[in-house]
C-alpha atoms as a PDB file:
ATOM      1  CA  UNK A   1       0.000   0.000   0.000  1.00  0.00           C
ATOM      2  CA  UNK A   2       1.308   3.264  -0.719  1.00  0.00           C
ATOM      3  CA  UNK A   3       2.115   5.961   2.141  1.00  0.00           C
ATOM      4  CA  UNK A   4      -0.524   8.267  -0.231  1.00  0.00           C
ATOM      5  CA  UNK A   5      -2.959   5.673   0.223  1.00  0.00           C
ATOM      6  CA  UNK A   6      -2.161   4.991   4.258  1.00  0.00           C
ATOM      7  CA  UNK A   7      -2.277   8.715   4.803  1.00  0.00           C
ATOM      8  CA  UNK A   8      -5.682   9.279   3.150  1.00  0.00           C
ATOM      9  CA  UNK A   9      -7.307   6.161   5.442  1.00  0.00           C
ATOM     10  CA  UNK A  10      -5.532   7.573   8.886  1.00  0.00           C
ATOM     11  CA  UNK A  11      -7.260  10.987   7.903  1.00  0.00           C
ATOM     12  CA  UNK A  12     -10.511   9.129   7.273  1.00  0.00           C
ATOM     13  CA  UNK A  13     -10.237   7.403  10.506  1.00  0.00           C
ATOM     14  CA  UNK A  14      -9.466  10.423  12.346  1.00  0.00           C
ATOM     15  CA  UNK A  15     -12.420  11.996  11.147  1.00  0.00           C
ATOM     16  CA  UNK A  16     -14.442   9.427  11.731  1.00  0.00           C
ATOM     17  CA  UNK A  17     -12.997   8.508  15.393  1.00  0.00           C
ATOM     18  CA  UNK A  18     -13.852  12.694  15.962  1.00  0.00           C
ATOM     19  CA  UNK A  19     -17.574  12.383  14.091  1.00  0.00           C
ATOM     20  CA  UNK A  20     -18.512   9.331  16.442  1.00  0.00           C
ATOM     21  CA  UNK A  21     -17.021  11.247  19.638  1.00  0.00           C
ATOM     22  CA  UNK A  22     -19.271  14.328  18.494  1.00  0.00           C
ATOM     23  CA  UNK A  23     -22.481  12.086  18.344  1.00  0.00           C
ATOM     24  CA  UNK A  24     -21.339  10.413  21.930  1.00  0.00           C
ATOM     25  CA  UNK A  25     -21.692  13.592  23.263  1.00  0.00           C
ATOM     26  CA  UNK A  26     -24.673  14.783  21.554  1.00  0.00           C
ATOM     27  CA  UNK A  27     -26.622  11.218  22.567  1.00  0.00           C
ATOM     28  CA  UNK A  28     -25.685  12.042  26.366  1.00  0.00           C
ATOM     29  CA  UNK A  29     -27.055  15.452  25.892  1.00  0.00           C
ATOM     30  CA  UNK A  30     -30.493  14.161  24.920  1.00  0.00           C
ATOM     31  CA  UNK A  31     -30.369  11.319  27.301  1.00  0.00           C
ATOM     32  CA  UNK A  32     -29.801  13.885  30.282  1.00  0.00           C
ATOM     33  CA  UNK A  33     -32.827  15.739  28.633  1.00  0.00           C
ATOM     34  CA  UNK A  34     -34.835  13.609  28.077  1.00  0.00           C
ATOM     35  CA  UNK A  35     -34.638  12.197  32.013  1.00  0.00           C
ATOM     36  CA  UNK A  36     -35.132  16.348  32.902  1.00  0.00           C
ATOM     37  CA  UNK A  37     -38.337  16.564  30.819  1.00  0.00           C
ATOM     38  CA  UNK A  38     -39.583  13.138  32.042  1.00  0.00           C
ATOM     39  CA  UNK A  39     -39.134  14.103  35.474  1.00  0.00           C
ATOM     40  CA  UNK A  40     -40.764  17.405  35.014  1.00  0.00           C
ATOM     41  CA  UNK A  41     -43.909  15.456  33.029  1.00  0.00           C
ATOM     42  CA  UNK A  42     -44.668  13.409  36.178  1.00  0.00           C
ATOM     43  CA  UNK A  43     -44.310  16.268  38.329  1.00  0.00           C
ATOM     44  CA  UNK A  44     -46.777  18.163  36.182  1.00  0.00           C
ATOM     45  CA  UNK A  45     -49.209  14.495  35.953  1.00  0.00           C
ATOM     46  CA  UNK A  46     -48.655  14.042  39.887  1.00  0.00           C
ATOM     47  CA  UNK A  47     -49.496  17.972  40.763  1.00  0.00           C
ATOM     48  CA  UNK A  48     -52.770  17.413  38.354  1.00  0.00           C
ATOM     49  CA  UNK A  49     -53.602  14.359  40.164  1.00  0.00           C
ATOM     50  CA  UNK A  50     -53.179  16.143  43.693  1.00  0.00           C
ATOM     51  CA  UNK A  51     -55.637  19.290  42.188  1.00  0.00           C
ATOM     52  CA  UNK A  52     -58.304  16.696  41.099  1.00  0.00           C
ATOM     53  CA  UNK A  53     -58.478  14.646  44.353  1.00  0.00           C
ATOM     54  CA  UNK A  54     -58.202  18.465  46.283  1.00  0.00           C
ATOM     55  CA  UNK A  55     -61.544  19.246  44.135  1.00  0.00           C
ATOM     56  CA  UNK A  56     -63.277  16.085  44.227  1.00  0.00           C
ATOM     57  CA  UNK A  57     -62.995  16.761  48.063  1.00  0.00           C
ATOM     58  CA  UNK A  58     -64.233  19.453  48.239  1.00  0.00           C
ATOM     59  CA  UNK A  59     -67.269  19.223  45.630  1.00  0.00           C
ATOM     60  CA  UNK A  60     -67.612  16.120  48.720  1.00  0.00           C
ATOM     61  CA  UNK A  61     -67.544  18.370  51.151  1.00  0.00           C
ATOM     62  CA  UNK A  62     -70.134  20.888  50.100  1.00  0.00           C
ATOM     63  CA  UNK A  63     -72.828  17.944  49.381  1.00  0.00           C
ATOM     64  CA  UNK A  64     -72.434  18.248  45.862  1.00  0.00           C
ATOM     65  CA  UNK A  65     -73.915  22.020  45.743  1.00  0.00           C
ATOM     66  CA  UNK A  66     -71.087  23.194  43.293  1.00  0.00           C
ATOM     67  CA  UNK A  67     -71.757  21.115  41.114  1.00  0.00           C
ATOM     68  CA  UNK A  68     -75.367  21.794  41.050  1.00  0.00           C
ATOM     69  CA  UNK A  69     -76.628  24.868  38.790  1.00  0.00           C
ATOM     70  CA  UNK A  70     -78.228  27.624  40.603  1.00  0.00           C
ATOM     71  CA  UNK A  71     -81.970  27.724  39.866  1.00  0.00           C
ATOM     72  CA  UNK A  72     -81.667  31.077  38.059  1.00  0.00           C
ATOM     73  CA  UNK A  73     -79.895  29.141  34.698  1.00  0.00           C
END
């Protein structure tokens, strides 16, 4: 093999070796993301839950009356 030939495949590799270190990092960007926005989704799902059971409480509470329409509609 000629040292033209070698020199072109080292630069390949090296380019390569730099491309897949790029996309490494990239993948454990979105991974760290995606854990963030997972975390805040339950959060957001688990604060819903706690308004809905706070409401059904209360509509328990009151007999029912707020959910009942005032006569005048």
């Amino acid at each position: 093999m000629s040292d033209q030939r070698i020199e072109a495949l080292e630069e390949k590799l090296a380019y390569l070796e730099a491309s897949n270190a790029e996309m490494s990092e990239e993948i454990f960007r979105q991974q760290q993301e995606i854990a963030a926005l997972t975390k805040a989704h339950l959060q957001t799902i688990a604060r819903l839950q706690n308004l809905e059971d706070a409401e059904a409480e209360a509509t328990n509470n009151m007999g029912g009356a707020s959910a009942e329409k005032p006569p005048h509609y």
